[in-house]
Protein backbone atom coordinates (compact mmCIF):
# COMPACT_ATOMS: atom_id res chain seq x y z
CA UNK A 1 -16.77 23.10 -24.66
CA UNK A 2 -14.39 25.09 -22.18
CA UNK A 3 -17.41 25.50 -19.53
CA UNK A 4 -18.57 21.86 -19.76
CA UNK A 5 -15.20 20.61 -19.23
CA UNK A 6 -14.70 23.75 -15.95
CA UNK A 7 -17.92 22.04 -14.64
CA UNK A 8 -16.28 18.58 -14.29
CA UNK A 9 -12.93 19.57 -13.54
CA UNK A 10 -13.51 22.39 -11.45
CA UNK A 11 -15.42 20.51 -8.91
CA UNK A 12 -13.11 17.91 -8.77
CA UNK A 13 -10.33 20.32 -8.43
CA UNK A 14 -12.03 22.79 -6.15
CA UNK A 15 -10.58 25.40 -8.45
CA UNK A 16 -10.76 28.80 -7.15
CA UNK A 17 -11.49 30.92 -10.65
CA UNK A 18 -14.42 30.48 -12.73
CA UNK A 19 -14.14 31.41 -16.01
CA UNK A 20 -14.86 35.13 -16.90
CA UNK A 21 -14.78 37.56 -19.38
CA UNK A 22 -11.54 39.15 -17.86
CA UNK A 23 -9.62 36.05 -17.36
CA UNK A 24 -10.45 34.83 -21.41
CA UNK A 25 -8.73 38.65 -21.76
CA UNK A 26 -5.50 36.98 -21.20
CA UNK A 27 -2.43 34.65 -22.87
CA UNK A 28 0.11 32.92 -20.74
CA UNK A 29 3.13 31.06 -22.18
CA UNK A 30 4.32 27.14 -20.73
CA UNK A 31 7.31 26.44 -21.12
CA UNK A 32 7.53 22.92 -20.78
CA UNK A 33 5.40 19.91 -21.46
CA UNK A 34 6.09 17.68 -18.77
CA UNK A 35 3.70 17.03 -15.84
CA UNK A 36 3.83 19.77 -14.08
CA UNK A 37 3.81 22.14 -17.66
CA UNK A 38 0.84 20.51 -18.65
CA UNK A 39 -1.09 20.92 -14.87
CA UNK A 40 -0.65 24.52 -14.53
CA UNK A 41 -1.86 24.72 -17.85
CA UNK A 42 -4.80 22.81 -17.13
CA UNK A 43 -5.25 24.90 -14.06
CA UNK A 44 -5.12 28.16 -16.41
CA UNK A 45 -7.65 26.88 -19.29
CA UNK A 46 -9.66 25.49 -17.16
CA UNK A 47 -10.61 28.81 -15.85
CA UNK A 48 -10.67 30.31 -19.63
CA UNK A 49 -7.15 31.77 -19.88
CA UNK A 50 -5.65 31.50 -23.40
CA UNK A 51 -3.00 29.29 -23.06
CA UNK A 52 -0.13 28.23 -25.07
CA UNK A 53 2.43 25.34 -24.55
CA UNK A 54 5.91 25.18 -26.21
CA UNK A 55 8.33 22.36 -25.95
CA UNK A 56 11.69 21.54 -27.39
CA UNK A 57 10.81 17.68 -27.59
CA UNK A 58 8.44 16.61 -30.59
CA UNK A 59 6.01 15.36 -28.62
CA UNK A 60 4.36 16.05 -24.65
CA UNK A 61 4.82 14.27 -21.47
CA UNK A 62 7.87 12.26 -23.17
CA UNK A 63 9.61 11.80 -19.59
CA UNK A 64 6.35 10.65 -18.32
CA UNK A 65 6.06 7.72 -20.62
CA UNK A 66 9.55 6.53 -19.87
CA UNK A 67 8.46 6.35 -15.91
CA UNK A 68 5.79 4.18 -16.93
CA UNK A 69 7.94 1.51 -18.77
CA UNK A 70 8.27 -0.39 -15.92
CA UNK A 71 4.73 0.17 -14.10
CA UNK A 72 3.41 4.17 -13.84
CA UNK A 73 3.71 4.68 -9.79
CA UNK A 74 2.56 8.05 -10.03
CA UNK A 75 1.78 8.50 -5.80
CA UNK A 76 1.62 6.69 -2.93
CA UNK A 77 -0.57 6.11 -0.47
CA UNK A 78 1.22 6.47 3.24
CA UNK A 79 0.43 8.81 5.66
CA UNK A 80 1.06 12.32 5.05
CA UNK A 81 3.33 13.24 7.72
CA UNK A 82 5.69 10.06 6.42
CA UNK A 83 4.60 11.26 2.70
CA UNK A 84 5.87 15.11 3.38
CA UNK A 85 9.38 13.86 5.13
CA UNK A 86 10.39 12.19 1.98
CA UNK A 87 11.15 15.49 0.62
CA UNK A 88 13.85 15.85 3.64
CA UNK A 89 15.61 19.53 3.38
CA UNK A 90 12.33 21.10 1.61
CA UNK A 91 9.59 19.63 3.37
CA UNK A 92 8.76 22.92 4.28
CA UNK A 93 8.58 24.43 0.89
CA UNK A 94 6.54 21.05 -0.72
CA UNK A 95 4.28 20.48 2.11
CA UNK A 96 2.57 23.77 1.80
CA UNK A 97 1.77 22.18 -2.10
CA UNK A 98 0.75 18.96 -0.65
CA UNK A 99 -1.76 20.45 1.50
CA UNK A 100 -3.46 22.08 -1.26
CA UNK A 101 -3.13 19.02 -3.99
CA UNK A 102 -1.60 16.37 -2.71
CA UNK A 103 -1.94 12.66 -3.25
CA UNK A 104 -5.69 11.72 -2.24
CA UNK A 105 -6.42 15.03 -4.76
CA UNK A 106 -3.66 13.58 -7.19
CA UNK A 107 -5.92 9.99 -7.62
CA UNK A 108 -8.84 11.56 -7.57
CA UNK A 109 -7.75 13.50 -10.29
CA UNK A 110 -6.52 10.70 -12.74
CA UNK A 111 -9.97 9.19 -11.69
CA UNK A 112 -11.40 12.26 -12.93
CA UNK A 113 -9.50 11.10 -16.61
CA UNK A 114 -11.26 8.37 -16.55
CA UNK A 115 -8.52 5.96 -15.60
CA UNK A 116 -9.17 3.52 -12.54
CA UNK A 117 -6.29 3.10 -9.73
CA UNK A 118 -4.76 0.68 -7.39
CA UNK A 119 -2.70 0.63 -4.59
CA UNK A 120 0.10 -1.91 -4.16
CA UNK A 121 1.18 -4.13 -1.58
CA UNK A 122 3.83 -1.48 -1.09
CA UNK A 123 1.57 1.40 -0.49
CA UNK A 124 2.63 2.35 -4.26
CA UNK A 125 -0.12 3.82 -6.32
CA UNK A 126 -0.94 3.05 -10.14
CA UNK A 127 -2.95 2.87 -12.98
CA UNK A 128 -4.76 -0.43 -13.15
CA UNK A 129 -2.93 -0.94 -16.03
CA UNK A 130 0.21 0.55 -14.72
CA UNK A 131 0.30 2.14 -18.69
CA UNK A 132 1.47 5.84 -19.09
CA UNK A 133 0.75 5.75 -22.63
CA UNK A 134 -3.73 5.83 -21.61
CA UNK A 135 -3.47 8.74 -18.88
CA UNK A 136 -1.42 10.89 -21.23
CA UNK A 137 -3.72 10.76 -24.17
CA UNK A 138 -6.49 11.30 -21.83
CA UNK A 139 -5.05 14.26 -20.45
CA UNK A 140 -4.03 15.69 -23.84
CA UNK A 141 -7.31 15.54 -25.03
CA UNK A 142 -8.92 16.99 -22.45
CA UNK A 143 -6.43 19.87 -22.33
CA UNK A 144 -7.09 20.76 -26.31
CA UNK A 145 -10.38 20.37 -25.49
CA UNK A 146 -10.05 23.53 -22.92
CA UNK A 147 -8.19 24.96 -26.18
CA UNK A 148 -4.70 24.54 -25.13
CA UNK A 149 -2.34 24.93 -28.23
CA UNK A 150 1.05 22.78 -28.48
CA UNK A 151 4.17 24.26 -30.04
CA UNK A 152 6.50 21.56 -30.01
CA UNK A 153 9.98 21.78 -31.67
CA UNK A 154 9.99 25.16 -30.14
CA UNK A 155 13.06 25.76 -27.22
CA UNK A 156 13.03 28.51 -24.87
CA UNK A 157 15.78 30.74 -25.57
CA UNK A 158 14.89 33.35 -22.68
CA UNK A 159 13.84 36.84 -23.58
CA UNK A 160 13.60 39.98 -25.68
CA UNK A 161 12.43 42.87 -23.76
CA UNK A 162 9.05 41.40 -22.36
CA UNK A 163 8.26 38.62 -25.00
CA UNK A 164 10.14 35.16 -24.91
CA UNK A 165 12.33 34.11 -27.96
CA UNK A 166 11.11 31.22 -29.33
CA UNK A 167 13.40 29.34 -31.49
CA UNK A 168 11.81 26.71 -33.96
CA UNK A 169 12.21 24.98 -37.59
CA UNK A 170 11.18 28.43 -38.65
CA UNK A 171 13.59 30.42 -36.84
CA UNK A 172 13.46 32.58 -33.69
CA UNK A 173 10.29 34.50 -32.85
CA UNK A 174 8.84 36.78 -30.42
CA UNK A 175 6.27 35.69 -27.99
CA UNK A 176 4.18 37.83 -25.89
CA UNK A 177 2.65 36.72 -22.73
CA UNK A 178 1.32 38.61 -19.97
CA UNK A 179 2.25 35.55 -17.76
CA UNK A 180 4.78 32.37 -18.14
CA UNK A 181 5.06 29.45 -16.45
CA UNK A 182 8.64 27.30 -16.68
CA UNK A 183 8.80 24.27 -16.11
CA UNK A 184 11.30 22.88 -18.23
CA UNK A 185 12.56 20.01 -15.58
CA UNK A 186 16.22 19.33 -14.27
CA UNK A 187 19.37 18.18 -15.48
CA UNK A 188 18.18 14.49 -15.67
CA UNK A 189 17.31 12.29 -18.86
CA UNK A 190 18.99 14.93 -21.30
CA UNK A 191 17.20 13.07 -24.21
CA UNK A 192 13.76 13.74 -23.25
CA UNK A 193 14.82 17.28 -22.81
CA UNK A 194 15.45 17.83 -18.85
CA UNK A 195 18.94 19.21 -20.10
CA UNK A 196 18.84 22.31 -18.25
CA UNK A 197 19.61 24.51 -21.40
CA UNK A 198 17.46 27.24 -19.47
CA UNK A 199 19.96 27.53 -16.95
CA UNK A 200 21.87 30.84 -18.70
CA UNK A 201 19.49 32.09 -20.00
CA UNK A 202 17.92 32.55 -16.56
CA UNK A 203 21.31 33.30 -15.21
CA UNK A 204 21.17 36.53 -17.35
CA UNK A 205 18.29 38.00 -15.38
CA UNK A 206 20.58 37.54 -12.09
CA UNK A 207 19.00 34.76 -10.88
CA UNK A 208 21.01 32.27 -9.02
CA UNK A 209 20.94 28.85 -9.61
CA UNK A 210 22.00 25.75 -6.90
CA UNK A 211 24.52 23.57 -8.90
CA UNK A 212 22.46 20.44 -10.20
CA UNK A 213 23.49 16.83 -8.64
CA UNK A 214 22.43 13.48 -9.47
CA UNK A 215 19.78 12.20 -7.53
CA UNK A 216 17.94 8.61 -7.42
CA UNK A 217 21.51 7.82 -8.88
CA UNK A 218 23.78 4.21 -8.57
CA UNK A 219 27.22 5.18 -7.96
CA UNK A 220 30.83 3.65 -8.82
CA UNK A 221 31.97 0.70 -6.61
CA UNK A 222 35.24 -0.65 -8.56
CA UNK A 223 34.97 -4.52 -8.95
CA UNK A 224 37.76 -6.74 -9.86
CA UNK A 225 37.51 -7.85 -13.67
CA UNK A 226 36.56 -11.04 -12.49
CA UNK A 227 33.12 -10.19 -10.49
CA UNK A 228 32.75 -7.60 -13.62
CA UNK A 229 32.85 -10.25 -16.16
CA UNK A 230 31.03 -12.92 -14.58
CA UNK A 231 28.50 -10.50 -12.39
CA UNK A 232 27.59 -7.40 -14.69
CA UNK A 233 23.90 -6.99 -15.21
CA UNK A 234 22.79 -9.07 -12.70
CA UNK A 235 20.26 -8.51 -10.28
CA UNK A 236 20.95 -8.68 -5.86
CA UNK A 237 17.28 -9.66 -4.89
CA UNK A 238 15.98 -9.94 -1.37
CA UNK A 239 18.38 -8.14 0.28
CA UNK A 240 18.56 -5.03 2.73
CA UNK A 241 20.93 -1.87 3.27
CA UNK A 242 22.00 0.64 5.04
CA UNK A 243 24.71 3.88 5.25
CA UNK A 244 26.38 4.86 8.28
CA UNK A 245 23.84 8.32 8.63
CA UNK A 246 22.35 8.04 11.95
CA UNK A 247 21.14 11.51 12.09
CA UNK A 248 19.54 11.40 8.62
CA UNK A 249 18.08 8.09 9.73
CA UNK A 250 19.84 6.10 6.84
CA UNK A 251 21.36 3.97 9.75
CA UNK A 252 18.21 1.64 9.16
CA UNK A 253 18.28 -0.87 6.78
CA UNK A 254 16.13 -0.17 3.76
CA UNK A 255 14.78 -3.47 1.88
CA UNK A 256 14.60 -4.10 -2.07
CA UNK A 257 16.64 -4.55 -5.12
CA UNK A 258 20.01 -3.64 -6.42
CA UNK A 259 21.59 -4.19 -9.93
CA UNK A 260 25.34 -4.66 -10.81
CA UNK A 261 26.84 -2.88 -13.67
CA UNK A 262 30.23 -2.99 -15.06
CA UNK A 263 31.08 -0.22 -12.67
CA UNK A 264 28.83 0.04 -10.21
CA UNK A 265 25.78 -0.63 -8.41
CA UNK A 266 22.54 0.83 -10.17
CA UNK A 267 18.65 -0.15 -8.50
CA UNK A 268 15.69 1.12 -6.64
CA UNK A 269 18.08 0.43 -2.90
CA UNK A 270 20.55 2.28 -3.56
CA UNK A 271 18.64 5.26 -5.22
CA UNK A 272 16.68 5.11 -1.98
CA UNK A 273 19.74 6.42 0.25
CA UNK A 274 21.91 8.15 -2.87
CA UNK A 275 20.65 11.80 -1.34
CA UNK A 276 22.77 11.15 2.06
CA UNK A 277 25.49 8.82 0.37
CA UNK A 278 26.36 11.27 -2.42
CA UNK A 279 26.70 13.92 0.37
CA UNK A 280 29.06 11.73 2.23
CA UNK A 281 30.82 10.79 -1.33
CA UNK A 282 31.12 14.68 -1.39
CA UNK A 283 32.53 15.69 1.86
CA UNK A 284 34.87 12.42 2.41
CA UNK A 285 35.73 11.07 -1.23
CA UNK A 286 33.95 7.80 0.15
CA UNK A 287 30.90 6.31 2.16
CA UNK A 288 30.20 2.35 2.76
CA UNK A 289 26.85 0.84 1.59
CA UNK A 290 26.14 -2.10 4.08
CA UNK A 291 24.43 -5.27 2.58
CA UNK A 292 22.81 -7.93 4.15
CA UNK A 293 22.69 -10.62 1.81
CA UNK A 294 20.32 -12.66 4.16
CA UNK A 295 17.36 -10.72 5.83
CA UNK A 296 15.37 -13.85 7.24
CA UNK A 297 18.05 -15.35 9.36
CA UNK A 298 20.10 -13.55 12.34
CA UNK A 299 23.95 -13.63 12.43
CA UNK A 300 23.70 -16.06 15.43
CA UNK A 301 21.98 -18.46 13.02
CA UNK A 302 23.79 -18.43 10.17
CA UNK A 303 26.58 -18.88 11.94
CA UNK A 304 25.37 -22.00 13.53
CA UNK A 305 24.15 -23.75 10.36
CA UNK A 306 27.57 -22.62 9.01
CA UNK A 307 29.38 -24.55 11.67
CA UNK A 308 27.97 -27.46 10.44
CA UNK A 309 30.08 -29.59 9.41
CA UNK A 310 30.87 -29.74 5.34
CA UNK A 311 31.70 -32.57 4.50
CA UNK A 312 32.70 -32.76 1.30
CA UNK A 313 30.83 -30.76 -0.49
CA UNK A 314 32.32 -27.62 -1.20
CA UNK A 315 32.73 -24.15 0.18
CA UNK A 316 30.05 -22.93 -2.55
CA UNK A 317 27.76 -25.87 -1.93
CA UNK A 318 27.76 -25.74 1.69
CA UNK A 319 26.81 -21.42 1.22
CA UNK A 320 23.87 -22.45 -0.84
CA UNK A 321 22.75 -25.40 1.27
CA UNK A 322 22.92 -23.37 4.74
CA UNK A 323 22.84 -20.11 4.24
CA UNK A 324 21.15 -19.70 0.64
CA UNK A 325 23.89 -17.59 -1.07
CA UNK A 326 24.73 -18.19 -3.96
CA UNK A 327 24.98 -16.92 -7.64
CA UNK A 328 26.07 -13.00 -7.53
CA UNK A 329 25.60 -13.23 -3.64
CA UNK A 330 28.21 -15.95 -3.07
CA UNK A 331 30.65 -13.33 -5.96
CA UNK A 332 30.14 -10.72 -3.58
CA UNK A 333 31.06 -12.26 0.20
CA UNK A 334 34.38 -13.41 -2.23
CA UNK A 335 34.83 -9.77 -3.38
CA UNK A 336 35.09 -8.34 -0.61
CA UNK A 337 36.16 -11.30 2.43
CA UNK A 338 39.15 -12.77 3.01
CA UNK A 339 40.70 -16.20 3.66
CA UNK A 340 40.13 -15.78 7.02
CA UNK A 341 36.23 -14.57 7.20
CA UNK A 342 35.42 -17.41 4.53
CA UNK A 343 36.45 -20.54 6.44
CA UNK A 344 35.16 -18.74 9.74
CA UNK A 345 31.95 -19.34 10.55
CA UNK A 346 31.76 -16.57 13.22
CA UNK A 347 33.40 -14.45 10.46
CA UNK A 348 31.66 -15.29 7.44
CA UNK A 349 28.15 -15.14 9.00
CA UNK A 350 29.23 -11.49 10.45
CA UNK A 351 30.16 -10.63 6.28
CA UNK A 352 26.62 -11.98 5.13
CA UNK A 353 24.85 -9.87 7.56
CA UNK A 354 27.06 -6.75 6.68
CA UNK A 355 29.08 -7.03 3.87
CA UNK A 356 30.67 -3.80 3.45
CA UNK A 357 30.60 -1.70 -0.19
CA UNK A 358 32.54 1.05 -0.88
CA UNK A 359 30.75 3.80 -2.94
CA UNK A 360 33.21 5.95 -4.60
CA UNK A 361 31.39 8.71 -6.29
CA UNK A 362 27.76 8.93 -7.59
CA UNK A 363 27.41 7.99 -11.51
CA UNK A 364 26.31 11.39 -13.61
CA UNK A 365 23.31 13.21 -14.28
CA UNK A 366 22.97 11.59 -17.38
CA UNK A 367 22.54 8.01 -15.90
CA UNK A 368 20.40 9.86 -12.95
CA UNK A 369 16.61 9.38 -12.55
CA UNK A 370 16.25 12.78 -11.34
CA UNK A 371 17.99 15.77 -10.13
CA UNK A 372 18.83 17.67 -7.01
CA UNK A 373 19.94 21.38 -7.56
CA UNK A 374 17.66 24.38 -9.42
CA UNK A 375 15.58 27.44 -8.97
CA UNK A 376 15.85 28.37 -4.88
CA UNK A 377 12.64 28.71 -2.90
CA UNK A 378 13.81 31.85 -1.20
CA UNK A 379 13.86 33.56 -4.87
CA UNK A 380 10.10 32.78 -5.69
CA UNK A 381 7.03 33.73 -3.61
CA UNK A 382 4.71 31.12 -1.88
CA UNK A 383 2.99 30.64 -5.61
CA UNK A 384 6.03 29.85 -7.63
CA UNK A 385 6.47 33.46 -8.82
CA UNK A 386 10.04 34.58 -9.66
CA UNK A 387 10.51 37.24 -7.07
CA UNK A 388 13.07 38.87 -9.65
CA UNK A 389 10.81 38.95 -12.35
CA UNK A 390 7.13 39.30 -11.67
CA UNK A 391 4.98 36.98 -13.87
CA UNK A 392 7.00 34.37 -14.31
CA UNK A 393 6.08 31.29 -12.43
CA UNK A 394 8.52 27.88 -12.21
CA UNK A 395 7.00 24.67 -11.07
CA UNK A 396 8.28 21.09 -11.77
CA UNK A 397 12.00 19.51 -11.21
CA UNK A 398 13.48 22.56 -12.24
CA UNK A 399 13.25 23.96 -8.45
CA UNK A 400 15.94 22.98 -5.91
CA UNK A 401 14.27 20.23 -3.94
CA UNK A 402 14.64 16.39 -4.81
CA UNK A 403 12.67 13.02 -3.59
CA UNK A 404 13.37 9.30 -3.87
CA UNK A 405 11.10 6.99 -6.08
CA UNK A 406 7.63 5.90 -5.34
CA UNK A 407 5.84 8.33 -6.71
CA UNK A 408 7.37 11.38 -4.64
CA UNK A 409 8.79 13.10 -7.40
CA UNK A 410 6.08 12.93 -10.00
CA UNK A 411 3.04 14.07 -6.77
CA UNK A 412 5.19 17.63 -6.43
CA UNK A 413 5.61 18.03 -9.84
CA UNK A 414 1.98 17.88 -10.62
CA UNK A 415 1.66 20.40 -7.25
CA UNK A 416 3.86 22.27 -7.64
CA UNK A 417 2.54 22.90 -11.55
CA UNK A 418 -1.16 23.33 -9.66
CA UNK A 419 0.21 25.76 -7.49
CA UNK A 420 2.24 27.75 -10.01
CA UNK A 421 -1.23 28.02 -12.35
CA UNK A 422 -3.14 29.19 -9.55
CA UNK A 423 -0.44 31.78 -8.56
CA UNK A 424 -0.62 32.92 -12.32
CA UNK A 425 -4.48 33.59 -12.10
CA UNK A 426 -4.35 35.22 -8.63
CA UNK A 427 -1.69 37.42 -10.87
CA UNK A 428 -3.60 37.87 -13.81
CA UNK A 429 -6.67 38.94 -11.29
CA UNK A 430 -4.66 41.79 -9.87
CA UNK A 431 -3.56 43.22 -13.19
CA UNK A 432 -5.70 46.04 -15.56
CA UNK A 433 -7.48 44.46 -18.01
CA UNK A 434 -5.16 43.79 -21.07
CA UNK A 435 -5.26 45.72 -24.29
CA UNK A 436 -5.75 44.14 -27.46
């Protein structure tokens, strides 16, 4: 069964090991069952490695699912150069990844599970069902048929001498590996386990960790109770945005969604530019989200069909009939104009085009769709291997790099989980055969 399923996968991966009598020698330890767990330890079985996976959470690939409630956009399909800058300050850690399994190798691989692809108008890349639930089983299956074993209910609780603890329903036991891989996520979605409870234990081997910040986060805006009552939960479509970050390029406007909550603003827009405007939350207490609440008509002509005169309809009416705001749009010029730039056509045309939004701090990690913060690159080698502990391989969201959405985050986890299982049979290769 294991060298049927090397045959098919092999090839598609261009793996480098074939299976062997010395490699079969071996156990390695996962520590993790998300995405980029569950790669490096198809990477490892695939070339005949024994391989067992523990996970606190009762079942695998639980953070996974939830990213395919609303549509599974697991890649995406713009050009690589545009693909790699998305990772910003560690595009020159991730590319390296990319280069070696990137996304053309990521759909060919869910191809390879039998599950057929499309790419959206946006460049975004799914299942043709956009499910989760399908490409999960398929993968599980495939990876107990390489003879991967599951331990779930079972949490990490670091080491004891060489062999992990493992704590589960039957206590705390003593694993022994002669590799591990972590990938036990970031400090996001705490109930699907990426609660960074590894963190200390870690920290007692001397390993430093970069603080953990919310990332594809909304962040607190302060609305009067009367836009909170009225406006909460609704959605701002068709609009565009921008922060005032001209070297990170953020001075653009970005196009898309946004959703209001009782204290905030939550949505795909403004977790497309959180990395830069937490940063500026952080060093000035403050930053300004700019809105345009109509992208298909310039200043100039808004504020000519504004001029118009109103008749008597009113000041709400005449908004929706010239300009087409109205509804949370109309809330929002009121929220933040004045008397003056709301009977001023000059004015109030200038406020539609950039309406002003002042972000006061990032909501937390627990509302956060991922995480910035983790393992440093310069304390791991170039395949994931903890430079202060040889053997032990990270991969996943628990390194210190972070991407928006679009399929950014899940393509490094899955390569950087492909690079970290390669790295751990390149390791095993260079060790003396293991005694039984």
């Amino acid at each position: 069964m294991i060298a049927k399923n090397f045959q098919l996968t092999a090839e598609l991966l261009g793996y480098r090991f074939a299976v062997n009598d010395r490699l079969t020698q071996y156990t390695v330890a996962v520590v993790g069952a998300g995405p980029a767990g569950l790669m490096a330890a198809e990477v490892m079985a695939t070339a005949g490695v024994s391989v067992a996976v523990f996970d606190a959470m009762p079942s695998a690939g639980r953070k996974l699912l939830r990213a395919g409630i609303g549509g599974l956009n697991f890649t995406h399909a713009e050009a690589p150069a545009a693909f790699v800058s998305r990772y910003a300050e560690r595009s020159a850690e991730i590319k390296p990844m990319l280069d070696v399994f990137g996304p053309s190798q990521l759909v060919d691989w869910v191809h390879g599970l039998g599950i057929e692809t499309f790419v959206g108008s946006s460049r975004r890349v799914f299942p043709i069902d956009k499910k989760a639930a399908p490409l999960l089983r398929a993968w599980l299956k495939r990876l107990k048929g390489l003879g991967v074993q599951f331990h779930m209910r079972s949490r990490w609780l670091g080491w004891e001498n060489d062999s992990l603890l493992i704590e589960s329903s039957e206590g705390v036991r003593s694993v022994h590996a002669h590799a591990t891989v972590l990938a036990m996520g970031g400090a996001s979605w705490p109930e699907l386990g990426s609660d960074a409870r590894w963190v200390p234990f870690l920290g007692a081997q001397g390993i430093a960790i970069s603080p953990f910040r919310p990332s594809n986060c909304g962040f607190q805006v302060g609305w009067s109770e009367h836009f909170k009552e009225r406006f909460a939960r609704q959605p701002i479509k068709s609009v565009r945005a921008r922060l005032n970050a001209a070297a990170q390029g953020m001075d653009k406007w970005h196009s898309g969604e946004l959703m209001v909550t009782e204290d905030g603003l939550e949505g795909g827009l403004v977790y497309a530019l959180s990395a830069i405007a937490r940063e500026q939350v952080a060093q000035k207490g403050r930053t300004t989200l700019w809105l345009d609440l109509n992208p298909g008509r310039s200043e100039v002509q808004l504020a000519e069909r504004l001029a118009q005169p109103q008749g008597k309809s009113s000041l709400a009416k005449h908004l929706k009939n010239k300009a087409g705001i109205d509804g949370v749009k109309a809330g929002l010029l009121r929220e933040f104009g004045d008397s003056n730039s709301m009977s001023d056509p000059v004015q109030l045309a200038r406020l539609i085009k950039h309406l002003p939004v002042l972000l006061r701090a990032p909501f937390g990690l627990d509302r956060a769709i991922s995480s910035a913060g983790g393992l440093r690159f310069e304390d791991l080698s170039k395949d994931l291997m903890l430079n202060a502990h040889r053997g032990v391989f990270c991969a996943g969201e628990m390194l210190d790099w972070e991407a928006p959405t679009g399929g950014y985050l899940l393509t490094a986890c899955m390569a950087s989980g492909y690079i970290a299982g390669n790295g751990v049979l390149t390791y095993l290769s260079s060790q003396h055969a293991p005694t039984r």
